[in-house]
C-alpha atoms as a PDB file:
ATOM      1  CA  UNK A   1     166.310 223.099 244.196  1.00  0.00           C
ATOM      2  CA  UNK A   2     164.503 226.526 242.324  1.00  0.00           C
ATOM      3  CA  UNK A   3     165.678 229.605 242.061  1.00  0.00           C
ATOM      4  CA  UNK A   4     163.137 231.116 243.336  1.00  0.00           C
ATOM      5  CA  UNK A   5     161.522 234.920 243.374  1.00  0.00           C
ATOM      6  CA  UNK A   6     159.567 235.664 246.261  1.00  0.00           C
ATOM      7  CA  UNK A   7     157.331 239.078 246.410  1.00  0.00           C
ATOM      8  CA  UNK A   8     155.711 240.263 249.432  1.00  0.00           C
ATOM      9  CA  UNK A   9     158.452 238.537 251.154  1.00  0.00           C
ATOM     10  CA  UNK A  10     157.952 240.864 254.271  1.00  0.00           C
ATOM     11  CA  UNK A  11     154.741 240.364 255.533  1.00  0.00           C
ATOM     12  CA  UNK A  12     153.241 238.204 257.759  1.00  0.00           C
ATOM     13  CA  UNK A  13     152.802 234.980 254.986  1.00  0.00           C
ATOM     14  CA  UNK A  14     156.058 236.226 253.797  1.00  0.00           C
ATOM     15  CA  UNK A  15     158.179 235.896 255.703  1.00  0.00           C
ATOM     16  CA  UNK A  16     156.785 232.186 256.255  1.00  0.00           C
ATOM     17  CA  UNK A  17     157.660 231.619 252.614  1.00  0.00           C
ATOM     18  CA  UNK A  18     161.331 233.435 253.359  1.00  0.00           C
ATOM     19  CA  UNK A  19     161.996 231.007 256.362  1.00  0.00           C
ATOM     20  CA  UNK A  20     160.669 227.419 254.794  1.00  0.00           C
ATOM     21  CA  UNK A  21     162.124 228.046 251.198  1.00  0.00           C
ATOM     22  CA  UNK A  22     165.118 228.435 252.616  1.00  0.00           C
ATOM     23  CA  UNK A  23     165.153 225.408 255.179  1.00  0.00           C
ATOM     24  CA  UNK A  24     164.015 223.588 251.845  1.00  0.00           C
ATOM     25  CA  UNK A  25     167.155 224.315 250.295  1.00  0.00           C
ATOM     26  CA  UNK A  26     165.747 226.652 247.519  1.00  0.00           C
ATOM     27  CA  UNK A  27     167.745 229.832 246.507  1.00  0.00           C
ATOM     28  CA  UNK A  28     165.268 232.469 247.307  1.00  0.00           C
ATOM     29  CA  UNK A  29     165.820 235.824 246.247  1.00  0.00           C
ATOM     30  CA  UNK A  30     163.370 238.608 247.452  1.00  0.00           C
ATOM     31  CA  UNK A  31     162.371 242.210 246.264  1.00  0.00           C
ATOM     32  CA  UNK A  32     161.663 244.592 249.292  1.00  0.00           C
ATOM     33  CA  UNK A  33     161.413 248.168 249.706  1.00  0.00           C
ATOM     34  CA  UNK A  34     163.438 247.958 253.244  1.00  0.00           C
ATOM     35  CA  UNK A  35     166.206 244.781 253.303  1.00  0.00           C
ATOM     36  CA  UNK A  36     167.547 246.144 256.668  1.00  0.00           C
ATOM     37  CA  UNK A  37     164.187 245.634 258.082  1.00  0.00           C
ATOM     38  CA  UNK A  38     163.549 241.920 257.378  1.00  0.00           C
ATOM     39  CA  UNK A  39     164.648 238.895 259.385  1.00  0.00           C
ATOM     40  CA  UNK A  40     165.439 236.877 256.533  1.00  0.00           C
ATOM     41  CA  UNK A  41     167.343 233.500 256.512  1.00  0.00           C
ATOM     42  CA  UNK A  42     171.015 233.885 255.931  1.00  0.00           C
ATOM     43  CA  UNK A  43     171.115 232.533 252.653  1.00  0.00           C
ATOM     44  CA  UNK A  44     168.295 234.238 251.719  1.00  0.00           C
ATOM     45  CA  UNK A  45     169.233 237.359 248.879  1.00  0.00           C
ATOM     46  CA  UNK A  46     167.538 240.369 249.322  1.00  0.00           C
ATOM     47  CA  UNK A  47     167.262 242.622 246.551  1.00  0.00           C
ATOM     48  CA  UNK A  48     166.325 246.706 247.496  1.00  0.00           C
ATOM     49  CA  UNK A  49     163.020 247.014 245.307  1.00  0.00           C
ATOM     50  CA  UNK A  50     159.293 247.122 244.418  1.00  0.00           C
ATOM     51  CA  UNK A  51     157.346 245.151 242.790  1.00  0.00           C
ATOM     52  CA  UNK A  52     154.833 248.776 241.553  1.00  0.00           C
ATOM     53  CA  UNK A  53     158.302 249.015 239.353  1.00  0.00           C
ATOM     54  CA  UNK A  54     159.197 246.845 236.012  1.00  0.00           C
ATOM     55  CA  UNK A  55     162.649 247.801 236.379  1.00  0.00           C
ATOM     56  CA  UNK A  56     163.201 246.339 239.658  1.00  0.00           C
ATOM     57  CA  UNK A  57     160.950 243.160 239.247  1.00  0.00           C
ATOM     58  CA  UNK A  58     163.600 242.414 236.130  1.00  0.00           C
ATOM     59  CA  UNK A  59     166.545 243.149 237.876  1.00  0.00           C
ATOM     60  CA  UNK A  60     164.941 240.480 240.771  1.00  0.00           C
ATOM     61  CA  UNK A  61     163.995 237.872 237.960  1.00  0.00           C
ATOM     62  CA  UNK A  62     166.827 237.655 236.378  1.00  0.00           C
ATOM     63  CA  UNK A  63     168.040 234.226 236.427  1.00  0.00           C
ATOM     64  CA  UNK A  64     164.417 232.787 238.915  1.00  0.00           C
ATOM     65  CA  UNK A  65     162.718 229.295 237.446  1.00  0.00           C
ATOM     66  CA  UNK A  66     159.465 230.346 239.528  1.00  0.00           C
ATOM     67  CA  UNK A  67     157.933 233.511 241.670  1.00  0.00           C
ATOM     68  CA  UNK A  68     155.727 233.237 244.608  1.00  0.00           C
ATOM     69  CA  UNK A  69     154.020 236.602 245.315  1.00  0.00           C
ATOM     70  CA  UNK A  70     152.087 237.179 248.793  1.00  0.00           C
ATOM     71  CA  UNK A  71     151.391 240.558 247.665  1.00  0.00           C
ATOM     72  CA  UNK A  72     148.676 242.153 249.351  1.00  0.00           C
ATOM     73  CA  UNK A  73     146.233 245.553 249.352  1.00  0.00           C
ATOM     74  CA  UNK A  74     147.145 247.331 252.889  1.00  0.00           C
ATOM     75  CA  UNK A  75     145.266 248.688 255.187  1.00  0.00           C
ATOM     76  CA  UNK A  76     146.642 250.914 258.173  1.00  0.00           C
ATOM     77  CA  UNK A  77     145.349 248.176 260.793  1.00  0.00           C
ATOM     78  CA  UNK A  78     143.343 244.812 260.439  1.00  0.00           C
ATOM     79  CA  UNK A  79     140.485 246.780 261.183  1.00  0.00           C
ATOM     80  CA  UNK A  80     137.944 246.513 258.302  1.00  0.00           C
ATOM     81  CA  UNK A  81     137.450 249.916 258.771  1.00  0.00           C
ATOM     82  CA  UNK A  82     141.154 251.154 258.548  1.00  0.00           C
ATOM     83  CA  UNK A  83     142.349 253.382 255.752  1.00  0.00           C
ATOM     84  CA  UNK A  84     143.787 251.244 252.785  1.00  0.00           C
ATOM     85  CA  UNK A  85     147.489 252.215 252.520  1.00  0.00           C
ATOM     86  CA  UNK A  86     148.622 250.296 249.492  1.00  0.00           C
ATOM     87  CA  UNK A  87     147.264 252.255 245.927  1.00  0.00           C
ATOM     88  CA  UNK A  88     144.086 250.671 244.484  1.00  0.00           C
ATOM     89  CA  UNK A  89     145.505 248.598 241.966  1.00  0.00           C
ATOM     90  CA  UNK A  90     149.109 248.107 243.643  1.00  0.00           C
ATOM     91  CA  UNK A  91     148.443 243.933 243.751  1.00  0.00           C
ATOM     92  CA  UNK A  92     146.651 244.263 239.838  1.00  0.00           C
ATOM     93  CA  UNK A  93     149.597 246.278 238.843  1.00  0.00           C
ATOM     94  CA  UNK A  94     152.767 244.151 240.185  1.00  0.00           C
ATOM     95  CA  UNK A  95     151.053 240.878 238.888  1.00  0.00           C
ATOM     96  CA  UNK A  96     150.200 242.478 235.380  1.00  0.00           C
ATOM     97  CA  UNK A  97     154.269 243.512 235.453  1.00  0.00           C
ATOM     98  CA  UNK A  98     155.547 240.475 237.035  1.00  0.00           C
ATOM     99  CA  UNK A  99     153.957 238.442 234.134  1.00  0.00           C
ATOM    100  CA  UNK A 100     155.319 240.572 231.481  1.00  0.00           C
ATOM    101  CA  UNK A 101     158.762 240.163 233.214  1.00  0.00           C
ATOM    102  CA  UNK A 102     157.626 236.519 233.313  1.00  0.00           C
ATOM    103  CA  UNK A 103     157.452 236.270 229.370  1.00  0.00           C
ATOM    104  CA  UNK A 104     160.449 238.457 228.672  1.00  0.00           C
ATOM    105  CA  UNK A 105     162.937 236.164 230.674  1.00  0.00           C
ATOM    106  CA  UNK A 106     160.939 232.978 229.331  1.00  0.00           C
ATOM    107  CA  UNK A 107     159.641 231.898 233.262  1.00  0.00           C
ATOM    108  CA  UNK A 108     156.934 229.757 233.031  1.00  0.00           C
ATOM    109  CA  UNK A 109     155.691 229.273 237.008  1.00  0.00           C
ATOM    110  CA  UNK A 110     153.491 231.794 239.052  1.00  0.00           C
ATOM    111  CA  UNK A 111     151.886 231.160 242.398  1.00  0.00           C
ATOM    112  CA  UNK A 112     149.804 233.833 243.803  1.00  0.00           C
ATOM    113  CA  UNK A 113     148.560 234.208 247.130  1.00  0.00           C
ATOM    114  CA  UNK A 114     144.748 235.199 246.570  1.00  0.00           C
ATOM    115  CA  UNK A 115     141.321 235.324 248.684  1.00  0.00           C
ATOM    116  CA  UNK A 116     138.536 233.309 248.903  1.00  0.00           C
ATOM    117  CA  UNK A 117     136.058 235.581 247.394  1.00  0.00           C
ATOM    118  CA  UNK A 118     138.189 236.995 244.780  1.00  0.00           C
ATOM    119  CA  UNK A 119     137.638 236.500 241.302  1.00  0.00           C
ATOM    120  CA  UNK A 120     134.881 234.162 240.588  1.00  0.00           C
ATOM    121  CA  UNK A 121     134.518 232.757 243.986  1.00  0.00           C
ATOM    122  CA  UNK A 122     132.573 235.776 245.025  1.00  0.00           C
ATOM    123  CA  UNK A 123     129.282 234.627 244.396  1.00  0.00           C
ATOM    124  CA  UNK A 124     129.516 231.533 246.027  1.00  0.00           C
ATOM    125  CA  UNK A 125     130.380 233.889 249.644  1.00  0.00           C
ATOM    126  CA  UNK A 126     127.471 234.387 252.313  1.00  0.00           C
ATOM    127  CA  UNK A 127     125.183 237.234 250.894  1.00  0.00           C
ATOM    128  CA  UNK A 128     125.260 238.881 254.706  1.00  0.00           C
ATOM    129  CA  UNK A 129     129.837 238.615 254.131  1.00  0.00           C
ATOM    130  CA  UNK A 130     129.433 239.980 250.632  1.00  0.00           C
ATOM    131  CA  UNK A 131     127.076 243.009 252.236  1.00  0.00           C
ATOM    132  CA  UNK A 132     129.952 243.594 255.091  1.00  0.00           C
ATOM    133  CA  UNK A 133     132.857 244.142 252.408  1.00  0.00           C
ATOM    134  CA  UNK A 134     131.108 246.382 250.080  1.00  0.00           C
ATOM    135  CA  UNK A 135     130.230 248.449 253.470  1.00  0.00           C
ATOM    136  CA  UNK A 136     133.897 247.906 254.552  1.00  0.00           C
ATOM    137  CA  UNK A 137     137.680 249.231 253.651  1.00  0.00           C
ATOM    138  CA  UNK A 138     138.192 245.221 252.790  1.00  0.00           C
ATOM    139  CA  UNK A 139     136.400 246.133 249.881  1.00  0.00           C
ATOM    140  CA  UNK A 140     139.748 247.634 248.335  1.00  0.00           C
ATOM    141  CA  UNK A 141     141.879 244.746 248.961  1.00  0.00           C
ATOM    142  CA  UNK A 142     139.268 242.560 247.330  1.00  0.00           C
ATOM    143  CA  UNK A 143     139.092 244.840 244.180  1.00  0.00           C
ATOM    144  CA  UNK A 144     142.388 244.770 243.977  1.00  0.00           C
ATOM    145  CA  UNK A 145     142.485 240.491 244.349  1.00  0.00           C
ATOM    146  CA  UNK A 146     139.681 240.966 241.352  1.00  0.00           C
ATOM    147  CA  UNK A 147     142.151 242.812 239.206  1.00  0.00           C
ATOM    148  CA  UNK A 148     145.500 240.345 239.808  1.00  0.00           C
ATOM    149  CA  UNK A 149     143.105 237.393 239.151  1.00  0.00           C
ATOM    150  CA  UNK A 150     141.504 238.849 235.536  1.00  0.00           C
ATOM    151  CA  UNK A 151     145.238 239.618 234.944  1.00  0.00           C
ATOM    152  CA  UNK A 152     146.657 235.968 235.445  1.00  0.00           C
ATOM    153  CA  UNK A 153     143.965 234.205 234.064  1.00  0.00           C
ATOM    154  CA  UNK A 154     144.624 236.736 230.735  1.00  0.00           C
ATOM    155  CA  UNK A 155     148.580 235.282 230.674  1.00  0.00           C
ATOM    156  CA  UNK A 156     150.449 232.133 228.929  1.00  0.00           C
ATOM    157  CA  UNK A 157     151.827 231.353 232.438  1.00  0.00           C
ATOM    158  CA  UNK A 158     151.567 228.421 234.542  1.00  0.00           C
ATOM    159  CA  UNK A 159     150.046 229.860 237.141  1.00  0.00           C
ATOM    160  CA  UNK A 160     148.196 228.956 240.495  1.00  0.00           C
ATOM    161  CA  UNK A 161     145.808 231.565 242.210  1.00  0.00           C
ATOM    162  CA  UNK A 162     145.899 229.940 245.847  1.00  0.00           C
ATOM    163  CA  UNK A 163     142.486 231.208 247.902  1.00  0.00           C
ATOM    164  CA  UNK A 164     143.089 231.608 251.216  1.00  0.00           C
ATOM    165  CA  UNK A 165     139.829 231.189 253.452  1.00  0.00           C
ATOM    166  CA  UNK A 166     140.585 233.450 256.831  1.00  0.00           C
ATOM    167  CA  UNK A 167     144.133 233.851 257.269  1.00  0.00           C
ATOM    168  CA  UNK A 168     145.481 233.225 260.941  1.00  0.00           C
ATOM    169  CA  UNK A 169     148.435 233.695 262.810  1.00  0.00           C
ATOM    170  CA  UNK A 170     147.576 230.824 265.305  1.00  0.00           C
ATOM    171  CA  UNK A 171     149.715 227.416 265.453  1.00  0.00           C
ATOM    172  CA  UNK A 172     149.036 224.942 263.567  1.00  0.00           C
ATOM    173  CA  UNK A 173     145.244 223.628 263.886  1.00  0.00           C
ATOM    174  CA  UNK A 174     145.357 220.316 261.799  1.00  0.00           C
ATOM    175  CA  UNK A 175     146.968 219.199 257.899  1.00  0.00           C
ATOM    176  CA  UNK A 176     146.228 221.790 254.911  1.00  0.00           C
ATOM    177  CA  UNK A 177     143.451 220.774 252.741  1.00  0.00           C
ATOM    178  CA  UNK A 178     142.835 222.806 249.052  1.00  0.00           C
ATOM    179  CA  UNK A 179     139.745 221.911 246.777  1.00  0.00           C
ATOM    180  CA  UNK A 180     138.336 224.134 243.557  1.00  0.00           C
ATOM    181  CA  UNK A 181     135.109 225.545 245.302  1.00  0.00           C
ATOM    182  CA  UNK A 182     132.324 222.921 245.211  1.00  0.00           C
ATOM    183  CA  UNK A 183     134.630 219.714 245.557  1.00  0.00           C
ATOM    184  CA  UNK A 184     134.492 220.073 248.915  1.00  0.00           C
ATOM    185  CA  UNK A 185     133.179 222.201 252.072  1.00  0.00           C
ATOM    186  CA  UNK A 186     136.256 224.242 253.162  1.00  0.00           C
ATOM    187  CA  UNK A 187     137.021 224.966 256.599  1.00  0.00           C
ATOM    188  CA  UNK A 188     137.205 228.382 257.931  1.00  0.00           C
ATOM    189  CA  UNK A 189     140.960 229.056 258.443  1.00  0.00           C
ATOM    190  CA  UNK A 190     144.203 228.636 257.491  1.00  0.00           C
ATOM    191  CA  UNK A 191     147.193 229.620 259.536  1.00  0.00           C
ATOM    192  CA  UNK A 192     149.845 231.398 257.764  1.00  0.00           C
ATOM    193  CA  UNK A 193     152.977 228.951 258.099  1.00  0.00           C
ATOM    194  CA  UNK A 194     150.690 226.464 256.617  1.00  0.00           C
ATOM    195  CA  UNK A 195     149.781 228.559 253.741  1.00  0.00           C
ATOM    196  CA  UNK A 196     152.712 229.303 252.924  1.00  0.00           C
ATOM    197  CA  UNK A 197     153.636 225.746 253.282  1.00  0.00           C
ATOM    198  CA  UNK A 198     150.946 225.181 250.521  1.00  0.00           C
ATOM    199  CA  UNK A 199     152.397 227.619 248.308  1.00  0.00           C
ATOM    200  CA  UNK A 200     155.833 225.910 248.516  1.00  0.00           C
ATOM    201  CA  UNK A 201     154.362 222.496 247.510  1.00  0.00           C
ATOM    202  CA  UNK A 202     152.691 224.068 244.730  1.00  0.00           C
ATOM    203  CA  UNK A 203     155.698 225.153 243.028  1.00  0.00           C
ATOM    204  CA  UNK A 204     157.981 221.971 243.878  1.00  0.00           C
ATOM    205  CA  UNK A 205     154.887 219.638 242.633  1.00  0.00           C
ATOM    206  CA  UNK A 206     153.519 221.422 239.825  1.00  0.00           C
ATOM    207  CA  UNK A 207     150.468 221.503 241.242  1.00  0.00           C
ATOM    208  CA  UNK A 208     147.406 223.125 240.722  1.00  0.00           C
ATOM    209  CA  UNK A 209     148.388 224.813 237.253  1.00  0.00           C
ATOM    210  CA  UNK A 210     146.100 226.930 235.997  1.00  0.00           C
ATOM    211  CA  UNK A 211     143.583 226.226 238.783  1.00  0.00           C
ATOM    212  CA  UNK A 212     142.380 228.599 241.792  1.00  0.00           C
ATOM    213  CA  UNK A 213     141.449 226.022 245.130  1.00  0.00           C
ATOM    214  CA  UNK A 214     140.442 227.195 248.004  1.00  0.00           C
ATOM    215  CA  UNK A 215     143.287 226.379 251.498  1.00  0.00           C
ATOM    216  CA  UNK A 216     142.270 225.451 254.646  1.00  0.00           C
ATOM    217  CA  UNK A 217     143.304 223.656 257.784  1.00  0.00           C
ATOM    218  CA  UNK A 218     141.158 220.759 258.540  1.00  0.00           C
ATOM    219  CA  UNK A 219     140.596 219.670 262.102  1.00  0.00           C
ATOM    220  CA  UNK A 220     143.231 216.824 262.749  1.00  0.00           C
END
């Protein structure tokens, strides 16, 4: 069992990572602006928060092994077009914070949800998707992804950067594969239950530590 920190822990990955931690028997806390609004597993501690302030990321630390973070840049709708909500940096800015919490309370295990594209993985992306994002409101989120990755890869954590390839919120479509980017060709999905599933395994395995792969659901 981990004590666990979850961030992000009410949206739609979230509350994935909420539901299976606890059925896994973890203790999961979880910072959220608006408790009263989550369906959370009983057991489940929710802590009245955000992670945009130190304070209340140490009050929500105190006592964690790990943190998972499904933090995200918002937009108003999925639409590409849609006004980003979320400030520009919001996701660079809570994992910048969270680490320094990290190192003050001596917490050695990070796993960030991230994008394929972020980071370095944006070069290897279609030249016509790379196009559609700079023309697009994604183009925030993906800054922002850019800013939370320079700023994990810059700490003494152990830390895991998993890129999702296009997040759905479809059933199950076959078992989660993850690969650094040219091990293998990754598929084009992932649905969110599984993802989160991956993030879960990640902790409990120590897997992936200091390593970015790509997650997918391969065709069964």
């Amino acid at each position: 069992m981990t004590n666990l920190l979850v961030l992000g822990g009410s949206g739609r990955t979230g509350v994935h990572v909420l539901q299976q931690a606890s059925a896994r028997g973890h203790h999961v806390r979880a910072l959220l602006r608006n408790p009263d609004k989550v369906q959370a597993p009983a057991d489940v501690e929710l802590i009245k928060g955000t992670p945009a302030n130190i304070e209340d990321l140490r009050t929500a630390a105190q006592g964690t092994d790990a943190v998972i973070s499904v933090l995200n840049n918002v937009r108003a709708s999925d639409n590409p077009w849609a006004k980003p909500v979320s400030p520009p940096t919001f996701t660079t800015d809570a994992a910048s914070d969270t680490l320094a919490v990290m190192e003050e309370q001596d917490i050695r295990r990070i796993v960030l949800a991230s994008s394929q594209g972020a980071g370095d993985d944006w070069a290897h992306l279609n030249s016509l998707v790379r196009a559609f994002i700079k023309a697009s409101n994604i183009r925030a989120g993906f800054a922002d992804h850019d800013g939370a990755d320079r700023a994990v890869r810059g700490s003494g954590a152990d830390w895991t950067l998993a890129r999702a390839v296009a997040l759905s919120d479809k059933p199950a479509d076959g078992p989660v594969r993850a690969a650094e980017r040219g091990t293998d060709k990754p598929g084009v999905q992932i649905n969110r239950a599984d993802f989160a599933s991956f993030l879960l395994d990640a902790v409990e395995q120590g897997a992936w530590i200091r390593q970015a792969p790509l997650v997918w659901n391969a065709k069964g």
